[in-house]
PDB file of N, CA and C in Angstrom:
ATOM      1  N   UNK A   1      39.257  72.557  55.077  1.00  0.00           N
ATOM      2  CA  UNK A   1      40.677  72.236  54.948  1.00  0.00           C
ATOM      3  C   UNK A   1      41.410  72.763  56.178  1.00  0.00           C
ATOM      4  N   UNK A   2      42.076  72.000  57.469  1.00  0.00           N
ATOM      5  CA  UNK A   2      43.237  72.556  58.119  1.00  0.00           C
ATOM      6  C   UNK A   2      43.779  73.848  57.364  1.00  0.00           C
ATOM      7  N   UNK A   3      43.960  74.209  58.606  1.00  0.00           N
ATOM      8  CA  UNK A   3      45.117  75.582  58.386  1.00  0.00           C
ATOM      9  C   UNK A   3      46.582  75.176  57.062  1.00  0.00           C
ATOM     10  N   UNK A   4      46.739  76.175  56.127  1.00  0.00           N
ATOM     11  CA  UNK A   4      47.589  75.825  55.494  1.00  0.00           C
ATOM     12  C   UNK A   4      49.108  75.753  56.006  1.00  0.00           C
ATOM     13  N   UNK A   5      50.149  75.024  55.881  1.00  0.00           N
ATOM     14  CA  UNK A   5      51.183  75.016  56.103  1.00  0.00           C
ATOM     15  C   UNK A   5      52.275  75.765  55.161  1.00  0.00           C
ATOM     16  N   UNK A   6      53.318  76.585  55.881  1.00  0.00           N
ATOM     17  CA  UNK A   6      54.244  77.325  55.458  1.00  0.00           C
ATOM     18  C   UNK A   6      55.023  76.741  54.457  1.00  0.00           C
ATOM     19  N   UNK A   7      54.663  77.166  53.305  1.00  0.00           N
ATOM     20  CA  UNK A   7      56.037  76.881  52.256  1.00  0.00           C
ATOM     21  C   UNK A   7      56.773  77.908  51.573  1.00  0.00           C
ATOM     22  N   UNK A   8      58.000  77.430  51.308  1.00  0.00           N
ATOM     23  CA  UNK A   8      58.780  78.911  51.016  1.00  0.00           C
ATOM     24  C   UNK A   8      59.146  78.776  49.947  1.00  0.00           C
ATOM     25  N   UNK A   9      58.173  79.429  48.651  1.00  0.00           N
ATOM     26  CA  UNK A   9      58.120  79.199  47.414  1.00  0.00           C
ATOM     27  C   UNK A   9      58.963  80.612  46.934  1.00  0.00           C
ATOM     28  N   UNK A  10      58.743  81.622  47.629  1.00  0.00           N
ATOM     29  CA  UNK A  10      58.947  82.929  46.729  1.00  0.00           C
ATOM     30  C   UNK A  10      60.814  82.581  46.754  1.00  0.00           C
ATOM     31  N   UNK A  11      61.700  83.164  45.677  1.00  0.00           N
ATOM     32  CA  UNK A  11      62.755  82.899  45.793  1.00  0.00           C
ATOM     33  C   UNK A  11      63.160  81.529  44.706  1.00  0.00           C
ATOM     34  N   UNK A  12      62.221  80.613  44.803  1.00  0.00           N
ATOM     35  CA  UNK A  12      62.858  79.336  44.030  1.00  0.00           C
ATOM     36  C   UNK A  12      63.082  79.882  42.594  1.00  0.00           C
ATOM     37  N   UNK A  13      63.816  78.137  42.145  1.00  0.00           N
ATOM     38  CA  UNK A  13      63.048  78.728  40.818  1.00  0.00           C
ATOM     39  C   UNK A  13      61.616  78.476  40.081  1.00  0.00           C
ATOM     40  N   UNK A  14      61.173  79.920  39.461  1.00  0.00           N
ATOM     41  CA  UNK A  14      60.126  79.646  38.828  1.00  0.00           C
ATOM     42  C   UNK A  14      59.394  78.447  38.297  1.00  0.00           C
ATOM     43  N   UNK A  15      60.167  77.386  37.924  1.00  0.00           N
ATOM     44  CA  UNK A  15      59.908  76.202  36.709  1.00  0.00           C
ATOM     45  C   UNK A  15      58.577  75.511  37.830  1.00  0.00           C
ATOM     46  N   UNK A  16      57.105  75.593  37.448  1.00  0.00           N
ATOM     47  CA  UNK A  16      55.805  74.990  37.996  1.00  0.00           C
ATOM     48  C   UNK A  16      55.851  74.022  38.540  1.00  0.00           C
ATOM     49  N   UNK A  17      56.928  72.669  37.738  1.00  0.00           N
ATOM     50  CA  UNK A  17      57.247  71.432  38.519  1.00  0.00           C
ATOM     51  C   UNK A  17      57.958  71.734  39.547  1.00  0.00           C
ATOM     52  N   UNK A  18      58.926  72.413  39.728  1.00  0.00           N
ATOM     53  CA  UNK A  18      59.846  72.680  40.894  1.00  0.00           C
ATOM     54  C   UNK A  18      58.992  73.006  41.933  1.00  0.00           C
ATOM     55  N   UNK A  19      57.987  74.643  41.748  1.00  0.00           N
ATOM     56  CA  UNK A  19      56.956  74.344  42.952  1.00  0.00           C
ATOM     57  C   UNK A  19      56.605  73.672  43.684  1.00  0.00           C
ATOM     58  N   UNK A  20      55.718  73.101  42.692  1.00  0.00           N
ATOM     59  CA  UNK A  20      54.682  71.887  42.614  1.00  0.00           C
ATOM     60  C   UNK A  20      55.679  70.652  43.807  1.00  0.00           C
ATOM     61  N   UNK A  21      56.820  70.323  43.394  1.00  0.00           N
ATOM     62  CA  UNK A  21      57.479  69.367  44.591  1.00  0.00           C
ATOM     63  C   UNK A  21      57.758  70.512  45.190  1.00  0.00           C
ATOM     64  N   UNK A  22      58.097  71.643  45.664  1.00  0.00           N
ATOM     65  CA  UNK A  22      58.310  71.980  47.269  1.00  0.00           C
ATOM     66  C   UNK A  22      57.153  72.288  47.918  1.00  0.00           C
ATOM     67  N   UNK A  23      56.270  72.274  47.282  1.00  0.00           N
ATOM     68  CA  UNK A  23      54.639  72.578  47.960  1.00  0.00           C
ATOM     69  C   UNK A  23      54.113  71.211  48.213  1.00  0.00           C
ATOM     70  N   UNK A  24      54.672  70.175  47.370  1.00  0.00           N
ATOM     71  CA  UNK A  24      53.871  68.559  47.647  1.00  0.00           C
ATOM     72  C   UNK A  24      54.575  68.301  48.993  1.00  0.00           C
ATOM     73  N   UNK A  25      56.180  68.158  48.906  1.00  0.00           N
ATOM     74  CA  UNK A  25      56.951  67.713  50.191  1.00  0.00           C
ATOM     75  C   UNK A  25      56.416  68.549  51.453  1.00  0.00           C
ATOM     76  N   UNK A  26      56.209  69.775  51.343  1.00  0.00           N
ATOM     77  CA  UNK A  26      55.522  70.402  52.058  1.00  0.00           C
ATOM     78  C   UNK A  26      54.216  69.988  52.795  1.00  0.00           C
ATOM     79  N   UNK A  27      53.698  69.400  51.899  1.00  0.00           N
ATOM     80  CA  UNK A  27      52.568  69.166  52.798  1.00  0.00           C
ATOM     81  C   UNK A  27      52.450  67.579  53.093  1.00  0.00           C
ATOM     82  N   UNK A  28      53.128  67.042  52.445  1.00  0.00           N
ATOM     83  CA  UNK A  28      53.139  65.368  52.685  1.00  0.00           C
ATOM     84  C   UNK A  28      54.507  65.504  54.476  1.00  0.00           C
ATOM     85  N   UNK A  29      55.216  66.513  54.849  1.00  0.00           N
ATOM     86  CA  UNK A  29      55.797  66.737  55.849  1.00  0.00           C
ATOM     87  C   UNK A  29      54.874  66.964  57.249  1.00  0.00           C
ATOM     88  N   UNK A  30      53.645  67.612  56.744  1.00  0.00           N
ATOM     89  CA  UNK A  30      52.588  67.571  57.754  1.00  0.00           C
ATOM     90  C   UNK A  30      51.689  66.843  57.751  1.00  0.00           C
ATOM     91  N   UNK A  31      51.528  66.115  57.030  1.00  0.00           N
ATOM     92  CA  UNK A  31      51.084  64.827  57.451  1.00  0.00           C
ATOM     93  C   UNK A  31      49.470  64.804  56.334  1.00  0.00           C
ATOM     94  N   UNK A  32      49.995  65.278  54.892  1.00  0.00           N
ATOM     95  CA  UNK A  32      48.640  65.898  54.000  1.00  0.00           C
ATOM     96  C   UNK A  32      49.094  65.391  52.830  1.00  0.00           C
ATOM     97  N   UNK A  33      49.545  64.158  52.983  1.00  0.00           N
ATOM     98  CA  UNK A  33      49.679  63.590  51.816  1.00  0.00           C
ATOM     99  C   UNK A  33      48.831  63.250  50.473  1.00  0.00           C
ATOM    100  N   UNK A  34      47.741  63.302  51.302  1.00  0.00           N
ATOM    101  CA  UNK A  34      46.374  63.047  50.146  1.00  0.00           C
ATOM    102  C   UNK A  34      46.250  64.556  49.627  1.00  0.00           C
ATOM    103  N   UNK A  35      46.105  65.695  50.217  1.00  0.00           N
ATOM    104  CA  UNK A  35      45.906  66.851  49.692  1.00  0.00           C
ATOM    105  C   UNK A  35      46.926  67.170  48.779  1.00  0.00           C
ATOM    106  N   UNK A  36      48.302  66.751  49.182  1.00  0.00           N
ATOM    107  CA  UNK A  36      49.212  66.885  48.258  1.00  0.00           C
ATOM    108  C   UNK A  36      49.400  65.961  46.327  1.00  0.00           C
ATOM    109  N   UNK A  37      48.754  64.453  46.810  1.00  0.00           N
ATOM    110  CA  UNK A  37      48.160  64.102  45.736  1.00  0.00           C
ATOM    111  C   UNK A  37      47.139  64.950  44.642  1.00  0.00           C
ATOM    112  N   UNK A  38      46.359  65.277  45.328  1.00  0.00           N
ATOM    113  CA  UNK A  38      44.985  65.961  45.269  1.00  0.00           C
ATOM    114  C   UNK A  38      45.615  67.604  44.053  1.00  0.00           C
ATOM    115  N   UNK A  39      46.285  68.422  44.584  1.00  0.00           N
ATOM    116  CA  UNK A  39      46.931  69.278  44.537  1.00  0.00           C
ATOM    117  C   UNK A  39      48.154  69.274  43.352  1.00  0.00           C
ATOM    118  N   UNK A  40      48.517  68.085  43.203  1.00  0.00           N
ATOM    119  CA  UNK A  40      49.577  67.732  42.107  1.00  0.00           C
ATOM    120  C   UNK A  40      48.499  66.692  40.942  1.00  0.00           C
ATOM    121  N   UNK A  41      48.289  67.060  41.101  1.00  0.00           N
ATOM    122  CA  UNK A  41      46.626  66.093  40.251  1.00  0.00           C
ATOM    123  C   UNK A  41      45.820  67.684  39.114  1.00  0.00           C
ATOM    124  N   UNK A  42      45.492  68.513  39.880  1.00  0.00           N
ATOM    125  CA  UNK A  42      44.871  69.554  39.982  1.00  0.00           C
ATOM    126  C   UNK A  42      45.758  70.655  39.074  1.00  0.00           C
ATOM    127  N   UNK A  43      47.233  70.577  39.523  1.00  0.00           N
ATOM    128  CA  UNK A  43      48.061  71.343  38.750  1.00  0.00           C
ATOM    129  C   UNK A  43      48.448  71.065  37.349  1.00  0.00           C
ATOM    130  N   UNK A  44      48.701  69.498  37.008  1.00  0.00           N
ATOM    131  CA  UNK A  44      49.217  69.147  35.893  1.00  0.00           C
ATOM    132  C   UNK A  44      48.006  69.255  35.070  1.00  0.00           C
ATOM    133  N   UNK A  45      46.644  69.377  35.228  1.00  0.00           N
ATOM    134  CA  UNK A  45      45.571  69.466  34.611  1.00  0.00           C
ATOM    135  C   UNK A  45      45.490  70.945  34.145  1.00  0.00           C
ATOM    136  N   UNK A  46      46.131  71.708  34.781  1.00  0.00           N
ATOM    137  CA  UNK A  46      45.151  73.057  34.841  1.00  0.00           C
ATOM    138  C   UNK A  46      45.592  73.692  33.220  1.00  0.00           C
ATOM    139  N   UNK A  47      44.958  75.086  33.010  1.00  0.00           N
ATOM    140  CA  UNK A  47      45.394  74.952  31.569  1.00  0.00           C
ATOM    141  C   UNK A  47      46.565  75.880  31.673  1.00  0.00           C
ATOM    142  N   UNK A  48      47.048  76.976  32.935  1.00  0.00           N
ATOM    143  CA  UNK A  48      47.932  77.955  32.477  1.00  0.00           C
ATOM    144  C   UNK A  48      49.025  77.897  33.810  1.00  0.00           C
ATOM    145  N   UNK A  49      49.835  78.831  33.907  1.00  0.00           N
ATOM    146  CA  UNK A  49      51.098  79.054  35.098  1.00  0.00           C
ATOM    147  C   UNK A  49      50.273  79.877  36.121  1.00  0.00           C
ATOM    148  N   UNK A  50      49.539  80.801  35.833  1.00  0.00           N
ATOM    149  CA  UNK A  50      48.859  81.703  36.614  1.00  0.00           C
ATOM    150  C   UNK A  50      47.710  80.380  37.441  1.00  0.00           C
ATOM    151  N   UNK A  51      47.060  79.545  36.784  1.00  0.00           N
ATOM    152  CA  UNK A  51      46.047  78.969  37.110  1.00  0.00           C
ATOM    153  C   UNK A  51      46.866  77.819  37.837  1.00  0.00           C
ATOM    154  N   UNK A  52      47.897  77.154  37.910  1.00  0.00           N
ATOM    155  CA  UNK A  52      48.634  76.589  38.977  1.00  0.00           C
ATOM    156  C   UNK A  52      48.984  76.878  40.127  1.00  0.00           C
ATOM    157  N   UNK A  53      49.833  78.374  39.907  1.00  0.00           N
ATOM    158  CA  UNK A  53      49.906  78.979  41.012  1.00  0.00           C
ATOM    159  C   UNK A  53      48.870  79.186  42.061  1.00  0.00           C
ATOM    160  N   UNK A  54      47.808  79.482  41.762  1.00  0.00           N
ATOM    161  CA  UNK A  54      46.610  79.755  42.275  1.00  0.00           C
ATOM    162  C   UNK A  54      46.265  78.339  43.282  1.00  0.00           C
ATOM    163  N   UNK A  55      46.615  77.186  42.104  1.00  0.00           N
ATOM    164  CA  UNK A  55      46.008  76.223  43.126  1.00  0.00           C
ATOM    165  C   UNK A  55      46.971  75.643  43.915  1.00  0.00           C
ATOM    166  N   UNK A  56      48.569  75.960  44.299  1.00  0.00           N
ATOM    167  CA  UNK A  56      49.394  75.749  45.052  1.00  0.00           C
ATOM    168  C   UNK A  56      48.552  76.606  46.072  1.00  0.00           C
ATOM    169  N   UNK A  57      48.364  77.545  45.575  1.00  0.00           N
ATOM    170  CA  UNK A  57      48.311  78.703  47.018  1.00  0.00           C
ATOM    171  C   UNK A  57      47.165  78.283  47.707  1.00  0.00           C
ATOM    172  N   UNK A  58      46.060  77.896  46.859  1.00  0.00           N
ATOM    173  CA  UNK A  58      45.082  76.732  48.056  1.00  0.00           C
ATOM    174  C   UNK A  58      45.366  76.192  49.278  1.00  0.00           C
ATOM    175  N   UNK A  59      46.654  75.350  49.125  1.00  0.00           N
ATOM    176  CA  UNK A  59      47.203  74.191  50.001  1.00  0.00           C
ATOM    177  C   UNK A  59      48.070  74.573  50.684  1.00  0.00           C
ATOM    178  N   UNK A  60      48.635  75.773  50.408  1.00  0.00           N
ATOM    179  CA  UNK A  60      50.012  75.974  51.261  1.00  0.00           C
ATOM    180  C   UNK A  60      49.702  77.737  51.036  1.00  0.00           C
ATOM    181  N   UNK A  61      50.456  78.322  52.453  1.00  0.00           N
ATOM    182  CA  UNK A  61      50.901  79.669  52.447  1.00  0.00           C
ATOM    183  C   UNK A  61      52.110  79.795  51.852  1.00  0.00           C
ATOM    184  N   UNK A  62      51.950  80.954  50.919  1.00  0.00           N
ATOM    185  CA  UNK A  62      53.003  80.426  50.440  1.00  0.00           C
ATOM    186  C   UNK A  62      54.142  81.440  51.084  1.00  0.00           C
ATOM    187  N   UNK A  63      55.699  81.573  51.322  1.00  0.00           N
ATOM    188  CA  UNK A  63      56.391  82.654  51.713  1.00  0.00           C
ATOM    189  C   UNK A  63      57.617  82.445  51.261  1.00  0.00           C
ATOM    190  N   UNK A  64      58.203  83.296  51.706  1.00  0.00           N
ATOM    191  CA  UNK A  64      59.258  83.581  51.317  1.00  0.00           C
ATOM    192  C   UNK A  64      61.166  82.832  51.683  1.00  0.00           C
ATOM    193  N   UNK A  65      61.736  82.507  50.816  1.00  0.00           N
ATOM    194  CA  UNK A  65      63.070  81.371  50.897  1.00  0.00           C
ATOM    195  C   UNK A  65      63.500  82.017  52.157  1.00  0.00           C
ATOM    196  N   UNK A  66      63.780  82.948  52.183  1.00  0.00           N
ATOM    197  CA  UNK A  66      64.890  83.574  52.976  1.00  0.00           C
ATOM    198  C   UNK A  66      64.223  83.736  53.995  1.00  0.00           C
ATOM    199  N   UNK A  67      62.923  83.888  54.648  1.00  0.00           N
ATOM    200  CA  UNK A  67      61.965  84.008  55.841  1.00  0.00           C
ATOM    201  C   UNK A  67      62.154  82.361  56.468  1.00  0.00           C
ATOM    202  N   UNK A  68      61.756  81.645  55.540  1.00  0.00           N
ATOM    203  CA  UNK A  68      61.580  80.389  56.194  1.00  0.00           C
ATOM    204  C   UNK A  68      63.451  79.568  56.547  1.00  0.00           C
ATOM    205  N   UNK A  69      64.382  79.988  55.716  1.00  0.00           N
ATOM    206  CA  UNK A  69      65.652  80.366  56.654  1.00  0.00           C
ATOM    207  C   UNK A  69      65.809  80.997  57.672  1.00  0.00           C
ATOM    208  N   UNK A  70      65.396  82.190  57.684  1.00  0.00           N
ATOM    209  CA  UNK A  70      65.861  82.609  59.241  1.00  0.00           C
ATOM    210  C   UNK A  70      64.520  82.076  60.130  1.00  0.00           C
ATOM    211  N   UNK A  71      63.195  81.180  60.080  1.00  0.00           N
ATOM    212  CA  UNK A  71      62.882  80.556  60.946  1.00  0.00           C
ATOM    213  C   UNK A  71      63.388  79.453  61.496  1.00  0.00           C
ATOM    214  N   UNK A  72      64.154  78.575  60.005  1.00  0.00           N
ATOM    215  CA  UNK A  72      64.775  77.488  60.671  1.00  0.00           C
ATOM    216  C   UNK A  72      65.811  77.684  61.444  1.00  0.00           C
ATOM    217  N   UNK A  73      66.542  78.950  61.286  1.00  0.00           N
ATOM    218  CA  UNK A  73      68.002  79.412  62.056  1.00  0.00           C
ATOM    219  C   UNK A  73      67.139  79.140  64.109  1.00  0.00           C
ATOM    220  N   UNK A  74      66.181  80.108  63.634  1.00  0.00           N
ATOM    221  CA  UNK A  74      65.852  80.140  65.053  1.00  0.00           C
ATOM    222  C   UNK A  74      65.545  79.010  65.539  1.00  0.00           C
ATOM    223  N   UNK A  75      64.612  78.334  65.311  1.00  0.00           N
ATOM    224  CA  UNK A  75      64.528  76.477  66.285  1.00  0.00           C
ATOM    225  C   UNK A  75      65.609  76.052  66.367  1.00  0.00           C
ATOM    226  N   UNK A  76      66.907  76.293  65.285  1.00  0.00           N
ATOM    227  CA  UNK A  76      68.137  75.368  65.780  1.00  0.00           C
ATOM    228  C   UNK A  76      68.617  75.913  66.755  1.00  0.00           C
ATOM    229  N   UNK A  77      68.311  77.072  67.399  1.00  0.00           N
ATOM    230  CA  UNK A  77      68.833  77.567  68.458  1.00  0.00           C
ATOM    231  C   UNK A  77      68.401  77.333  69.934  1.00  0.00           C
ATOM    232  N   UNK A  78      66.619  76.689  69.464  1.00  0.00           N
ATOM    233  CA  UNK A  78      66.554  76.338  71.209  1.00  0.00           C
ATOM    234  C   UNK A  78      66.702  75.224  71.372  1.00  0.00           C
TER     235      UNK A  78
END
């Protein structure tokens, strides 16, 4: 699997579906649309919240709201 791409899950809200789309858009943004299928396939199956999480974190790093704000602050600056 490519290197995982940055998503900034910590901070949202909790609710698994909500994840689940900022981790799909996430990776369908880099161009991993099938993994993101793959991945939202994988979650709605699984049997628990702990065992979802787990398989978000497969596909994506996951970090933090307010980190991946002040990264976007910075590119708008150069």
């Amino acid at each position: 699997m490519p290197k995982k791409p940055k998503c900034p899950l910590i901070g949202q809200n909790g609710n698994i579906f909500n994840l689940m789309g900022i981790a799909s858009k996430t990776l369908k943004r880099n161009g991993m649309s099938n993994d993101a299928k793959e991945m939202c396939d994988r979650i709605t199956s699984s049997a628990s919240y702990d065992e979802a999480l787990s398989i978000i974190d497969e596909y994506v790093e996951i970090t933090s709201a307010d980190d991946e704000e002040t990264e976007d602050f910075g590119m708008e600056m150069m």
